[in-house]
Protein backbone atom coordinates (compact mmCIF):
# COMPACT_ATOMS: atom_id res chain seq x y z
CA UNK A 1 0.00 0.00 0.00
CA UNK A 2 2.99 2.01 0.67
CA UNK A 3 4.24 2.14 -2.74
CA UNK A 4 0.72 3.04 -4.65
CA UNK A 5 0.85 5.70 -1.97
CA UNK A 6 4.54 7.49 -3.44
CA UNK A 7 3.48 6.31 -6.90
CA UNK A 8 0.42 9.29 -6.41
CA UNK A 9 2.86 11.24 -4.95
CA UNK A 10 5.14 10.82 -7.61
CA UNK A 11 2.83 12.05 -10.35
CA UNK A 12 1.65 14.92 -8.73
CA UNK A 13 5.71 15.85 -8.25
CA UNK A 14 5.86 15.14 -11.66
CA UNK A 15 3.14 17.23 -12.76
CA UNK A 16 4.32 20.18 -10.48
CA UNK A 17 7.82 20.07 -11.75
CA UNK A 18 6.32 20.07 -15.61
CA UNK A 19 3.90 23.07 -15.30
CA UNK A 20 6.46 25.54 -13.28
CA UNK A 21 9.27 24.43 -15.85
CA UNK A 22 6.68 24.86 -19.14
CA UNK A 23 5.26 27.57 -17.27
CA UNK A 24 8.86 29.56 -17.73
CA UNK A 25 10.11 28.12 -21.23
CA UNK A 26 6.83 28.73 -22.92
CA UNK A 27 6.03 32.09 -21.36
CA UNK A 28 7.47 34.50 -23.81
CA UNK A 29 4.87 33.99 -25.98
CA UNK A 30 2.09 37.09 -25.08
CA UNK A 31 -1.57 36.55 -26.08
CA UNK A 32 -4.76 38.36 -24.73
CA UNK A 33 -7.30 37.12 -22.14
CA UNK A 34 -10.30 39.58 -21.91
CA UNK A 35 -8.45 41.75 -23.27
CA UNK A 36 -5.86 41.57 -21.19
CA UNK A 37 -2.30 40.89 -22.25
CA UNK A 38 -0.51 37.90 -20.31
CA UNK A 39 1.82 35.14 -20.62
CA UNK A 40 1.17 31.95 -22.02
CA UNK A 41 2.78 31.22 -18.76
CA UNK A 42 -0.58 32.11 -16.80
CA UNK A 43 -1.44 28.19 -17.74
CA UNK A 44 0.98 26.61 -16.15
CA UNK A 45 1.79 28.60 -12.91
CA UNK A 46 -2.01 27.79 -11.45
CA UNK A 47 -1.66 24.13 -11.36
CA UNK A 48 1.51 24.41 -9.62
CA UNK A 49 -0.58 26.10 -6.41
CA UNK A 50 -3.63 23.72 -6.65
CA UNK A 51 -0.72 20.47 -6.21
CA UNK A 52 0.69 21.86 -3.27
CA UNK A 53 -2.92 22.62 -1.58
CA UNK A 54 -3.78 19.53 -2.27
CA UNK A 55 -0.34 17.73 -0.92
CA UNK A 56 -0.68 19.62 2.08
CA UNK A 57 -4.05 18.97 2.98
CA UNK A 58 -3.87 15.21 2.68
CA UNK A 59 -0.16 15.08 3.57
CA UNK A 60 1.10 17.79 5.41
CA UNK A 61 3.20 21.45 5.33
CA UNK A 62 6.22 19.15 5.00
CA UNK A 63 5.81 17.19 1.98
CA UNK A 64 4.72 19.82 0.65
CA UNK A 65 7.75 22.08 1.42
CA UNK A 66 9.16 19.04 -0.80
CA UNK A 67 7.68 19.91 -4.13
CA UNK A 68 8.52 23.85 -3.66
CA UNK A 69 12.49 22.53 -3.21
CA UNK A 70 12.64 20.43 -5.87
CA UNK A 71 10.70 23.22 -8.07
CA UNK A 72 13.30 25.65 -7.47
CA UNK A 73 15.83 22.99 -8.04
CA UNK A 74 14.40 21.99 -11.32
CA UNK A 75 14.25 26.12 -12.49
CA UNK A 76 18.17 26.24 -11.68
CA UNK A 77 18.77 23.35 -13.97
CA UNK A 78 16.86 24.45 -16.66
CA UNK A 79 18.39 27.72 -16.46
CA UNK A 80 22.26 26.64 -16.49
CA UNK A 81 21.11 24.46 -19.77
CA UNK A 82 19.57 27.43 -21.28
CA UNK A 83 22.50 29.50 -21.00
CA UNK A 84 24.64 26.35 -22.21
CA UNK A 85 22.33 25.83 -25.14
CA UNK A 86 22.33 29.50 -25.89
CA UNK A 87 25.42 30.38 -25.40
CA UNK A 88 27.12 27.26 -27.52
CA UNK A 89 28.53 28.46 -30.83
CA UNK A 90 26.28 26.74 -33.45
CA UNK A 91 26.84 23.70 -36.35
CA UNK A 92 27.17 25.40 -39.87
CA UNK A 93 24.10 23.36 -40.66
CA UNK A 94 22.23 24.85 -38.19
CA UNK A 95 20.71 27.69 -39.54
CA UNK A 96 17.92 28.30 -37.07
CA UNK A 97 20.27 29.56 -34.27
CA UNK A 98 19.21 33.26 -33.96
CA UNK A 99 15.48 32.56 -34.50
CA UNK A 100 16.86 29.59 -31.05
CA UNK A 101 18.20 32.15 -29.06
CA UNK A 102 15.07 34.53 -29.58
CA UNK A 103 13.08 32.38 -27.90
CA UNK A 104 15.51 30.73 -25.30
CA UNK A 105 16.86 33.40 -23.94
CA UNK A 106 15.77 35.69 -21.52
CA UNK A 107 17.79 38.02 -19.75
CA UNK A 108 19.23 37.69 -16.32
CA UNK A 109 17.14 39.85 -14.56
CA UNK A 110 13.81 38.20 -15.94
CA UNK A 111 15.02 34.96 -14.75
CA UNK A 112 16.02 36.13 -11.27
CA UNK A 113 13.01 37.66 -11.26
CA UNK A 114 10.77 34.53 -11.90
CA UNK A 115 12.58 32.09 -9.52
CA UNK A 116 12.65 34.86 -6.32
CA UNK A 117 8.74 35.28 -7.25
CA UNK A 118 8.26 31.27 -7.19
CA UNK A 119 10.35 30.81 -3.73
CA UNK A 120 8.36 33.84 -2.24
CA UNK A 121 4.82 33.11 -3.29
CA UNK A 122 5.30 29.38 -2.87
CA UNK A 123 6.35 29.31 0.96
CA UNK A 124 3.57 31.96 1.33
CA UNK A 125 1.02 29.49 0.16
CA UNK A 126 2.55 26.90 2.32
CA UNK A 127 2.23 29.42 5.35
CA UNK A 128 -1.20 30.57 4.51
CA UNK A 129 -2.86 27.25 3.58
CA UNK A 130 -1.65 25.74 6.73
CA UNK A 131 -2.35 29.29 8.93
CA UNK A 132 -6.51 29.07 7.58
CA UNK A 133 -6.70 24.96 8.39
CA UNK A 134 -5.90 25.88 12.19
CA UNK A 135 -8.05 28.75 12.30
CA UNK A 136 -11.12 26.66 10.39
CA UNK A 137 -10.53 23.44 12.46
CA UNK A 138 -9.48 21.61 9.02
CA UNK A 139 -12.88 22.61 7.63
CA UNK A 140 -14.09 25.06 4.51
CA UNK A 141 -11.64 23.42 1.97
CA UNK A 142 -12.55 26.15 -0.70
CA UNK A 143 -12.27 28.83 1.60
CA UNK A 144 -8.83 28.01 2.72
CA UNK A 145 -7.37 27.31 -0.75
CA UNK A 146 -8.60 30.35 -2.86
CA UNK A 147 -7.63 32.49 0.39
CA UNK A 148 -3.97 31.37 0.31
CA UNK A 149 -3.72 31.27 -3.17
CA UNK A 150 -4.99 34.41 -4.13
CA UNK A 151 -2.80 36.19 -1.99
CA UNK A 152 0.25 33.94 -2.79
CA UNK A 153 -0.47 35.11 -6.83
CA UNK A 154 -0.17 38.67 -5.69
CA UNK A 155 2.71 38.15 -4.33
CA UNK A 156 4.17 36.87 -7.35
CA UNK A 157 3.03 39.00 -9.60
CA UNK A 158 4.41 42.08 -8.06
CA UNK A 159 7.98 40.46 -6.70
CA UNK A 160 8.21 39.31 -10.46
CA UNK A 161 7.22 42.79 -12.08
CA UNK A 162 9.15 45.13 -9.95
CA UNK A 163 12.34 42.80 -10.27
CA UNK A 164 11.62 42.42 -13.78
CA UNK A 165 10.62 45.35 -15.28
CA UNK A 166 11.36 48.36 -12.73
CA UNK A 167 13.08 51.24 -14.46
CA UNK A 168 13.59 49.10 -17.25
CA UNK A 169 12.62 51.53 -19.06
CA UNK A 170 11.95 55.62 -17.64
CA UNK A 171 7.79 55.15 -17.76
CA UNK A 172 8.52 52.14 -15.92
CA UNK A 173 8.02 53.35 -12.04
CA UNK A 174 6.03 52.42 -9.33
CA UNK A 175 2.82 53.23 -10.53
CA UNK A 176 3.18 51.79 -13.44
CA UNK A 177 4.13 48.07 -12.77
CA UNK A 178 0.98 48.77 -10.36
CA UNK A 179 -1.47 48.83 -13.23
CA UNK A 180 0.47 46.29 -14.93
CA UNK A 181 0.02 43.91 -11.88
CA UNK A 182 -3.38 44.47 -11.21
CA UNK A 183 -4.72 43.06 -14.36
CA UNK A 184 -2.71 40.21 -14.72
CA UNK A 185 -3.61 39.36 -10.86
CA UNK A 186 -7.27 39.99 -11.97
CA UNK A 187 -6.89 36.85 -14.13
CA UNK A 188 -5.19 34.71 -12.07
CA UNK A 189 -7.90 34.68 -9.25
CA UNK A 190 -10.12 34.03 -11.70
CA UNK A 191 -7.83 30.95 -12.69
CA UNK A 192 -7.44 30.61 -8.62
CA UNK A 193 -11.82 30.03 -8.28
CA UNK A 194 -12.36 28.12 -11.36
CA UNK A 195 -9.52 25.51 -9.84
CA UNK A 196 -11.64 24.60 -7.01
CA UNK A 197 -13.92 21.69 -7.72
CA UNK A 198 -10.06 20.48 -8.73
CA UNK A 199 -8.88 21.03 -5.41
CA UNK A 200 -11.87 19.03 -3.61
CA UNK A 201 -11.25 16.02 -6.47
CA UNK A 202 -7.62 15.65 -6.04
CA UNK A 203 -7.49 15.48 -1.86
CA UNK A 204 -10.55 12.82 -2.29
CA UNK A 205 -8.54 10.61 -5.30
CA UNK A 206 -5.04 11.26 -2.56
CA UNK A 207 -7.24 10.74 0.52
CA UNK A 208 -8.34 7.36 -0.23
CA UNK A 209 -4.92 6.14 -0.02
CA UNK A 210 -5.09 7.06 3.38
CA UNK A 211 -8.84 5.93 3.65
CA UNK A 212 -7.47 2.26 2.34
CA UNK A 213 -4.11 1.85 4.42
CA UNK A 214 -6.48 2.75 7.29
CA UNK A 215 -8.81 -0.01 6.93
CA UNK A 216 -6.27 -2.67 6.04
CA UNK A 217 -3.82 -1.45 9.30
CA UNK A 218 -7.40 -2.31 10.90
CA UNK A 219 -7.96 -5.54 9.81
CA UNK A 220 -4.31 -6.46 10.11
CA UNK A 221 -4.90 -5.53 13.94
CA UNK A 222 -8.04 -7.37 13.97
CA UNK A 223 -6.52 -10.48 12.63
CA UNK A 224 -3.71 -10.23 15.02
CA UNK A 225 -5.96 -10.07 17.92
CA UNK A 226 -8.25 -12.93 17.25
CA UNK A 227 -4.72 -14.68 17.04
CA UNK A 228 -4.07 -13.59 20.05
CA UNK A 229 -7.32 -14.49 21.64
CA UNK A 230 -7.26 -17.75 19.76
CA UNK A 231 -3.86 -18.91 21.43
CA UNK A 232 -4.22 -17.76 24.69
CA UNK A 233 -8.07 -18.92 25.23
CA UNK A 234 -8.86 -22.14 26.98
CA UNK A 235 -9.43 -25.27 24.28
CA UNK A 236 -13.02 -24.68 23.94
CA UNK A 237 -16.01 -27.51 21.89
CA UNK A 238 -15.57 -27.45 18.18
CA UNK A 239 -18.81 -26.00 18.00
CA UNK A 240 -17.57 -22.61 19.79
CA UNK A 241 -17.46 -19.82 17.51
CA UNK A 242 -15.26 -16.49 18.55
CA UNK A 243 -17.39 -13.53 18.11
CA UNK A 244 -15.65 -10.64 16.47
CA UNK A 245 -18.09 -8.22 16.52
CA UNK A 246 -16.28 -6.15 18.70
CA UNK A 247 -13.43 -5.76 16.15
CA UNK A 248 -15.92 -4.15 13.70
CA UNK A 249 -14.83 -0.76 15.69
CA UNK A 250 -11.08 -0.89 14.28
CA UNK A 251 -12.63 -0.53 11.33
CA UNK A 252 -14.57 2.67 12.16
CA UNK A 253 -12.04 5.84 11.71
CA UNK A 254 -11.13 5.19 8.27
CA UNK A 255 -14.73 6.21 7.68
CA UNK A 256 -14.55 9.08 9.26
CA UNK A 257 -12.09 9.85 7.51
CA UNK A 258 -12.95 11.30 4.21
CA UNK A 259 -15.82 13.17 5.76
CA UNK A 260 -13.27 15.28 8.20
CA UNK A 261 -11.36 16.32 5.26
CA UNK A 262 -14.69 17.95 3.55
């Protein structure tokens, strides 16, 4: 049971690491949203907020903490191969390499930029998510996630504009990165509410790993006992049947389980 448990665990990781890595490579590309000019990027970074609500709700802060490390770790990777693949003289039969580097390469200060918004609005998700459980007794699922996530996307989006893009240019101040932010943030809580049916449907399809190793840790106690029970009883008429009726209760909690989560 232990191993279908990492193998979910695995592919969430997996799907994490994927969106936050397409989520930078891809995002160059600008196209328009209700008018409102964005990254292709926008697609990727949501999912990678709605994974760790749902690993922390089912499996803790910690685990969690987990993905965010070895989402950073993945972005510093990709970004030493960029600047290797970019930076690599090209074949004389390669004729594609400026058209390569256009969209490869971004410059320092954009990249910086994206990774110090990831490890800020990351751990602040991580905070806030497990800040709302205590103060909601584990209850109000949707409430918790769209409250730490929203915030956590605001956070991003003005670390990674003001590292980005202030006084990159000498309209580029203060006020303006602010209306730049507030538009962009606009569509990402929309993203953050229309992820929520998501949210409830991945910590039930995570949960009932828990749900299952919960009943089968019961009936391996159960069997145990009536071992137990068995061996150190008197030698009792064929006849004689051992109730286990009372057993039925190990089996309770994992019940109760699922329920407490919603």
């Amino acid at each position: 049971m232990k191993q279908s448990i990492d193998y979910k665990i695995q592919l969430l990781l997996t799907a994490f690491v994927s969106s936050l890595l397409l989520g930078n490579l891809l995002g160059s590309k600008l196209i328009e949203i209700f008018g409102i000019v964005t990254s292709v990027g926008i697609f990727g970074y949501p999912i990678t907020f709605l994974i760790t609500d749902i690993v922390e709700e089912v499996k803790g802060k910690e685990v969690s903490k987990i993905f965010v490390h070895a989402g950073f770790l993945s972005l510093c990777i990709a970004v030493l191969f960029v600047f290797a693949s970019t930076g690599l003289p090209p074949s004389p039969l390669y004729l594609h390499n400026e058209a390569y580097n256009s969209v490869f390469s971004n410059s320092l200060r954009v990249i910086l930029a994206s990774m110090i918004a990831f490890i800020i609005s990351q751990y602040h998700d991580l905070w806030a998510f497990n800040f709302w459980k205590q103060k909601t007794k584990g209850k109000y699922l949707w409430l918790r996630n769209n409250l730490s996530t929203i915030v956590s996307q605001l956070f991003d989006s003005i670390v990674f504009m003001f590292i980005a893009f202030y006084h990159a240019a000498p309209e580029m101040d203060a006020v303006a990165i602010f209306f730049m932010v507030l538009p962009l943030w606009t569509l990402k809580v929309i993203f953050a509410l229309l992820d929520t049916p998501f949210v409830y449907l991945g910590v039930r399809w995570l949960a009932s790993e828990n749900e299952n190793k919960s009943s089968d840790s019961g009936k391996n106690r159960n069997t145990n006992s009536v071992k137990a029970e068995t061996n150190l009883a008197p030698e009792k008429s064929p006849d004689h049947e051992i109730s286990t009726k009372p057993l039925r209760r190990f089996i309770i909690p994992s019940r109760r389980f699922r329920s407490n989560l919603f």
